[in-house]
Structure formats: C-alpha cells, structure tokens
C-alpha atoms as a PDB file:
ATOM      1  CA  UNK A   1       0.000   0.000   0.000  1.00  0.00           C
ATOM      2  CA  UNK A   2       1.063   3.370  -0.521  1.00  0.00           C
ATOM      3  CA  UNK A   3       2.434   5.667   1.676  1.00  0.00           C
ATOM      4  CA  UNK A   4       1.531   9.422   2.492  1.00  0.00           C
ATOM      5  CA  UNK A   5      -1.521  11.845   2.597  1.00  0.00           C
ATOM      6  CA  UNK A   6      -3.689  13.594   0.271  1.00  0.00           C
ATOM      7  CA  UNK A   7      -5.236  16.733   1.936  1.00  0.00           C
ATOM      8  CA  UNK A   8      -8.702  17.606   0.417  1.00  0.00           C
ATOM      9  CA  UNK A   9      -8.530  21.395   1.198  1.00  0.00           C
ATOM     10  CA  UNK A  10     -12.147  22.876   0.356  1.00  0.00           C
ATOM     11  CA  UNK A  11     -11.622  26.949   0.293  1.00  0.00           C
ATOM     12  CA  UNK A  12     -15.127  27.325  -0.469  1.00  0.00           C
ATOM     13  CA  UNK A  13     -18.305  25.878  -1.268  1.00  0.00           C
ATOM     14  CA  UNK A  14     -18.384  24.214   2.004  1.00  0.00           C
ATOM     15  CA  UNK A  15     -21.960  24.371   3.365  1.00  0.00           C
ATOM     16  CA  UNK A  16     -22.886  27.348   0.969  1.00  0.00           C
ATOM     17  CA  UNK A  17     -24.197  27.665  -1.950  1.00  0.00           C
ATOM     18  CA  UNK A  18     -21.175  29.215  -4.343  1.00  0.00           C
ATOM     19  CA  UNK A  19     -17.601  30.198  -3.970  1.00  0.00           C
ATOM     20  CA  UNK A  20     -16.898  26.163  -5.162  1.00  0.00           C
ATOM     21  CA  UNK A  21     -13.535  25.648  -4.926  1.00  0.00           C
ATOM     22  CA  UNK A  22     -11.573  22.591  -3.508  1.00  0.00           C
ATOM     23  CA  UNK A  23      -7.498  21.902  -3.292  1.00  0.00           C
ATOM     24  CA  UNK A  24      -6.250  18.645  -3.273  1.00  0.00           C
ATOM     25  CA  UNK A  25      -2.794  17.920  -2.123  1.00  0.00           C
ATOM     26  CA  UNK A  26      -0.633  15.207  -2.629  1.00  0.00           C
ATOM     27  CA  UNK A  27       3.166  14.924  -2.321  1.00  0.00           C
ATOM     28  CA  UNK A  28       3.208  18.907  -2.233  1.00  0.00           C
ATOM     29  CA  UNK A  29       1.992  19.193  -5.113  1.00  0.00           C
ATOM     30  CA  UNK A  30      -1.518  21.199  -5.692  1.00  0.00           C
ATOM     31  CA  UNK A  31      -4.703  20.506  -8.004  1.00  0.00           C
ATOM     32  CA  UNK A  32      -7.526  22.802  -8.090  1.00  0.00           C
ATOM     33  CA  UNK A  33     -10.853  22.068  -8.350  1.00  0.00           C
ATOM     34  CA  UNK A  34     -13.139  24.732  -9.611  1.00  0.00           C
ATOM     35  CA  UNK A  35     -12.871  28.538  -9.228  1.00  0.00           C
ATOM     36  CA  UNK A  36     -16.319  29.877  -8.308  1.00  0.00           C
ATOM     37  CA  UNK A  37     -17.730  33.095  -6.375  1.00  0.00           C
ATOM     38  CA  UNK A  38     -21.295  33.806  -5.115  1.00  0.00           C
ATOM     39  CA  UNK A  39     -23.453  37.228  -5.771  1.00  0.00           C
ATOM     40  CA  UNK A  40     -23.891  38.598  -2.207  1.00  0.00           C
ATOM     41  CA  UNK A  41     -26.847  38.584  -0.248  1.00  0.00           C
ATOM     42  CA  UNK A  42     -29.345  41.481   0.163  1.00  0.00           C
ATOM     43  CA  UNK A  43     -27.956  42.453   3.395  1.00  0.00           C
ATOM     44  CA  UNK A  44     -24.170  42.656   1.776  1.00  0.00           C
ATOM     45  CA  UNK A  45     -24.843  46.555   0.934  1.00  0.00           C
ATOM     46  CA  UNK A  46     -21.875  47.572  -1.391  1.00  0.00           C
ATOM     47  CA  UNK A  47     -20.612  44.294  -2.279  1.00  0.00           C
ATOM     48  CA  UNK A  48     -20.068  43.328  -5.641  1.00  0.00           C
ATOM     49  CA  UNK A  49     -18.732  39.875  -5.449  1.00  0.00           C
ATOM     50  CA  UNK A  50     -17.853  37.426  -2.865  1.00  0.00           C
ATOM     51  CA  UNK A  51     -14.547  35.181  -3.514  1.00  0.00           C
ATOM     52  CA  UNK A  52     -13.377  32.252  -2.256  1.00  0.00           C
ATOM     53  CA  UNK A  53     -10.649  32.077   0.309  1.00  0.00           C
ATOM     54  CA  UNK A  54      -7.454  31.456  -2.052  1.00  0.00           C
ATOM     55  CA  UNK A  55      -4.857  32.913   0.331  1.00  0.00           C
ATOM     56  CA  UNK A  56      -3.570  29.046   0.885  1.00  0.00           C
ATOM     57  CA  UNK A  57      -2.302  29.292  -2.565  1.00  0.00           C
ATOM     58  CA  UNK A  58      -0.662  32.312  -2.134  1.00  0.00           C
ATOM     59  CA  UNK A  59       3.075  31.298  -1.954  1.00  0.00           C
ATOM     60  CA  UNK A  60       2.648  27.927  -3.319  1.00  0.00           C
ATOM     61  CA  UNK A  61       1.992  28.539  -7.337  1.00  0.00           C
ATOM     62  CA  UNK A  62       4.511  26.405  -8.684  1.00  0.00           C
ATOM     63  CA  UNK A  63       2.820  23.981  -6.606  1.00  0.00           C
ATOM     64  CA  UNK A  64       0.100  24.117  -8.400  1.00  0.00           C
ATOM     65  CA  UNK A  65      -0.263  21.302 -11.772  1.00  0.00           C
ATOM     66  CA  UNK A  66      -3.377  22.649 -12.871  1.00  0.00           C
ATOM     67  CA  UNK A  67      -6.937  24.450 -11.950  1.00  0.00           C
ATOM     68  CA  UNK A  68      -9.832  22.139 -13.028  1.00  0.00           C
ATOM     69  CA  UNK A  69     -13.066  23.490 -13.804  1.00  0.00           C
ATOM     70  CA  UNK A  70     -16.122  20.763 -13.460  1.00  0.00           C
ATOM     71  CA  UNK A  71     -18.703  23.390 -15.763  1.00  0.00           C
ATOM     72  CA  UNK A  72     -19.304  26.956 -16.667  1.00  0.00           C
ATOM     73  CA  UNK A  73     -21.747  28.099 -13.922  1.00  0.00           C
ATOM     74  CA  UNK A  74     -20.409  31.272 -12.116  1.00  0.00           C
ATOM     75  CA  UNK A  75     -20.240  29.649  -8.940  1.00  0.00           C
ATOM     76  CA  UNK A  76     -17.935  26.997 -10.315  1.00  0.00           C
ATOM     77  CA  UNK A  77     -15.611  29.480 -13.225  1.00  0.00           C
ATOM     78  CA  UNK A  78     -16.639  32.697 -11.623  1.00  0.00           C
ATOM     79  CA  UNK A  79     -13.461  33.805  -9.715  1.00  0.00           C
ATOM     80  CA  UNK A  80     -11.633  32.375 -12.417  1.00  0.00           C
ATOM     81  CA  UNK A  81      -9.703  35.992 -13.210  1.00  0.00           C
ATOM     82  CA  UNK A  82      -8.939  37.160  -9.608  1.00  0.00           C
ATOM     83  CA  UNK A  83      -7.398  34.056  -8.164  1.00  0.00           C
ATOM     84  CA  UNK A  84      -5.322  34.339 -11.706  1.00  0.00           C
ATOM     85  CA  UNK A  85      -4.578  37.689 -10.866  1.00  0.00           C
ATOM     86  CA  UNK A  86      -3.484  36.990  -7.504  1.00  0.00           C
ATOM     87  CA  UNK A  87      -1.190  34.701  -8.600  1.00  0.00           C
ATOM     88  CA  UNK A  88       0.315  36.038 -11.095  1.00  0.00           C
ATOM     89  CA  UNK A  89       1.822  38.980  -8.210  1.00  0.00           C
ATOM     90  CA  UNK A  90       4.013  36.010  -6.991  1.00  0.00           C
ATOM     91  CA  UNK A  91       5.275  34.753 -10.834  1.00  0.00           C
ATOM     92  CA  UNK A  92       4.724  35.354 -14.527  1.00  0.00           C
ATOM     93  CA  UNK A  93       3.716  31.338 -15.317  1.00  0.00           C
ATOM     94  CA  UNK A  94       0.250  30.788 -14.141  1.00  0.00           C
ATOM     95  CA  UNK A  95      -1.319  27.470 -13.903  1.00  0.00           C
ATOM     96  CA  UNK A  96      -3.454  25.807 -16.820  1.00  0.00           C
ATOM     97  CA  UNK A  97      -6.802  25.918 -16.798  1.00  0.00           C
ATOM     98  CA  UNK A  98      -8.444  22.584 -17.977  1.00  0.00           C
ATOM     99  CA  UNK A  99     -12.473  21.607 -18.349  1.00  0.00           C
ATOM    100  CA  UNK A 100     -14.964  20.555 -20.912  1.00  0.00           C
ATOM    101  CA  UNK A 101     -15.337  22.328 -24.507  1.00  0.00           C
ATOM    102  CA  UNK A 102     -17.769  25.013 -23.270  1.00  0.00           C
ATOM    103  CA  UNK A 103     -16.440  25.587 -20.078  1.00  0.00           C
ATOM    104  CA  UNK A 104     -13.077  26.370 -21.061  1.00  0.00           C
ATOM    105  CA  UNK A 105     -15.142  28.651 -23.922  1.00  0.00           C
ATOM    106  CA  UNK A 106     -16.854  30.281 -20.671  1.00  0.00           C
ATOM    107  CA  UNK A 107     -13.373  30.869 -19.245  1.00  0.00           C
ATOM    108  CA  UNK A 108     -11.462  32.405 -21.701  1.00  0.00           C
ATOM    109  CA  UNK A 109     -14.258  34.836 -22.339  1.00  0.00           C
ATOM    110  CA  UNK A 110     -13.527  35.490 -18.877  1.00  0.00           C
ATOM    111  CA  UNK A 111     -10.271  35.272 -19.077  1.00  0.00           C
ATOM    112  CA  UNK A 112     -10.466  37.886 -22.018  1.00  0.00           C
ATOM    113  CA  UNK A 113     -12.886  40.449 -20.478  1.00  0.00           C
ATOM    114  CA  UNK A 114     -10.254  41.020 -18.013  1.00  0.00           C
ATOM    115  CA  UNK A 115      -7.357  40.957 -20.311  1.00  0.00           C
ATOM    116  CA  UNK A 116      -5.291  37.535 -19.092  1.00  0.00           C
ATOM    117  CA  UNK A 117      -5.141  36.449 -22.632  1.00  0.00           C
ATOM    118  CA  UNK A 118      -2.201  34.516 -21.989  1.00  0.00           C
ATOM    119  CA  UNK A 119      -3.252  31.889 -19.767  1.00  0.00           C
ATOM    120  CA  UNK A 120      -3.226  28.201 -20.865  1.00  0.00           C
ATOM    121  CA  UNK A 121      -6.619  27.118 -21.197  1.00  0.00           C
ATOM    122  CA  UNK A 122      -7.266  23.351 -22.360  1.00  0.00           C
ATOM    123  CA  UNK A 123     -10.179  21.442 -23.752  1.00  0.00           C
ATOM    124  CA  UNK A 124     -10.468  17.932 -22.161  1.00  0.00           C
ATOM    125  CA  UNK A 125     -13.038  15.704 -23.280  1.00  0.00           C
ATOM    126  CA  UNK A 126     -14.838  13.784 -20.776  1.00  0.00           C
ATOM    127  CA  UNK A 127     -13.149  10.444 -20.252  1.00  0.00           C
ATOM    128  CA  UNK A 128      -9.693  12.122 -21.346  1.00  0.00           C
ATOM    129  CA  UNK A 129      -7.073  11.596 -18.471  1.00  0.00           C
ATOM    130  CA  UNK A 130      -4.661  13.855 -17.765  1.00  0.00           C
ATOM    131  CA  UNK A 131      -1.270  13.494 -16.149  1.00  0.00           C
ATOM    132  CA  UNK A 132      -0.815  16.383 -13.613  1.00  0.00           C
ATOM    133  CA  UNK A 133       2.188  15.932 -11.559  1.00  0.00           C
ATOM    134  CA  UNK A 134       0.979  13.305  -9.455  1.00  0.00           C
ATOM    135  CA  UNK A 135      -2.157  13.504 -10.032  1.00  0.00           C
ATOM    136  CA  UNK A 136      -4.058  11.427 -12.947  1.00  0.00           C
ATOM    137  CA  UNK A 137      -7.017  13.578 -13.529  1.00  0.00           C
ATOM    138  CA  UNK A 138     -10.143  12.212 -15.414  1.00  0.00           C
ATOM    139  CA  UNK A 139     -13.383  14.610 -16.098  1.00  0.00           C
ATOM    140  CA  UNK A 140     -16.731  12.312 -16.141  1.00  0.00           C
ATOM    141  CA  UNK A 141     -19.733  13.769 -18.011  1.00  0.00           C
ATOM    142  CA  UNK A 142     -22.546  14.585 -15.859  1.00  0.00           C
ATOM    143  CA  UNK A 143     -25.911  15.849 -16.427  1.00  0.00           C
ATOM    144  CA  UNK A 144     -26.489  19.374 -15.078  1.00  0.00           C
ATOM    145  CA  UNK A 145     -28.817  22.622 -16.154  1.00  0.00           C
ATOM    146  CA  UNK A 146     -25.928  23.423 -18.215  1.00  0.00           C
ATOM    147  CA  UNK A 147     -24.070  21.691 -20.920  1.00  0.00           C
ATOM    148  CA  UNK A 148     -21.026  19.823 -20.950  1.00  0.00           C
ATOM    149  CA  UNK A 149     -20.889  19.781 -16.842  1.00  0.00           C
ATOM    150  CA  UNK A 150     -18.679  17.090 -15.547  1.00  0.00           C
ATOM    151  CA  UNK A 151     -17.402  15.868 -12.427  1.00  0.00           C
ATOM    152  CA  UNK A 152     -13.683  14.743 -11.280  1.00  0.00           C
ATOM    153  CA  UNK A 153     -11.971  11.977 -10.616  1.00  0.00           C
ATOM    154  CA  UNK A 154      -8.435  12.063  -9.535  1.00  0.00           C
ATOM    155  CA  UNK A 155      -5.997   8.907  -8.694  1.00  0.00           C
ATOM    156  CA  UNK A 156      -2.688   9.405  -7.017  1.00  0.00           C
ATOM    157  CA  UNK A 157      -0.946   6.369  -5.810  1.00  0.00           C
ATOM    158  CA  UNK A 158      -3.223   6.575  -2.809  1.00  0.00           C
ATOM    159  CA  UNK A 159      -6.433   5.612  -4.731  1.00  0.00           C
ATOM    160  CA  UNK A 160      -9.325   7.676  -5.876  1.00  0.00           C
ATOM    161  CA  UNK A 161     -11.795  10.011  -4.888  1.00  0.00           C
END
C-alpha cells in the first residue's frame, strides 16, 4: 500500500451555496478544483462579489499542476480571473486551466474580459485523463442545467476520490 496523505482542502463551497472551490494535495503538489464566487446577499450593501478564500495558494503557485473546472456556472468558473490575478503577483507562469469544450469557452471569455489572454486554457473531453504531476485527472460527463458539466476523478498512488 502506498504511503503518504492527500489533503482535500475545500476553500469554499463548504456548506454554501457558491464560492466552489476545492485543493487537493498530494506529495506537495496542488490541483484545483473549480474557481467559483457567489453574488452577495441582500444584506451585503456595497458588495459586488464574494470570492473564495485562495490565500492558501498564495506562496505555493509552482505547486500548483493545474486548476480544473467541473462546468461553466459562475459559482464553479466565476473567480476564475482574480485568483489568476493573484497569482500572477508572486510569478509570470500561471497554472493551466483545464475543463470541458464550453467551459473552457466560458473561461477564456472570462479570461479575455479582463485581459489575461495569456493563460493556458485546455479542452479535455470527458473520459480524457490527464497526467498532472501526481495527479491522474479524469473529467466524467454529468448531467447538469448546463451543458457539458462534468465531475472529477483524480488517482494518485493513494487511490481515488
């Protein structure tokens, strides 16, 4: 059996509805689930947005293999530009971005609108795997009120969840 730990670090989306974002780690080595905000509630006068809590990845983006995104609902692709952003104050090479055929299309309209043209953004068909580090990264379709939504499965030596 294999030896070691895989943190599943969820930095949002926990218990909420929006802000979706999860960090798995393995081997120090970071994958990222899903970059997603929420619209604030009536009571959040002045608020325009509400962001996940991506300060953990502060510091840690060469860690980081990849940023998966599971579909193109803002609460999933949302935050999308300002954890990018954020990054990119720490180094010039930003993570790629990987999801489904319209999500990625979601994203770098996104991506666009706030002028991060550069970013690697990948199509991955569902049933694709990809090889992320240490992380072997397969999206499953799913059905969802939006197209091409699918979920994640991702094997390290530890097994998969």
């Amino acid at each position: 059996m294999a030896e070691g730990k895989l943190r599943v670090l969820p930095l949002g989306g926990l218990g909420e509805i929006g802000k979706n974002m999860t960090v798995l780690e393995y081997e120090d080595r970071l994958l990222v689930v899903d970059a997603g905000l929420r619209f604030p509630a009536a009571e959040m006068v002045g608020i325009d947005l509400v962001l996940p809590d991506f300060s953990y990845l502060r510091g840690r983006v060469d860690d980081i293999e990849g940023i998966v995104i599971t579909h193109g609902h803002e609460d999933h692709l949302g935050a999308l530009p300002w954890i990018l952003r954020e990054l990119r104050v720490e180094t010039d090479e930003l993570p790629p971005v990987f999801g489904a055929p319209l999500a990625m299309a979601m994203a770098r309209s996104k991506l666009d609108e706030h002028r991060l043209k550069d970013v690697d953004v990948e199509d991955v068909k569902p049933g694709e795997v990809l090889e992320l580090g240490p992380f072997d990264v397969e999206l499953i379709h799913m059905t969802h009120s939006i197209p091409d939504s699918t979920g994640v499965a991702v094997t390290t030596d530890l097994g998969t969840v």
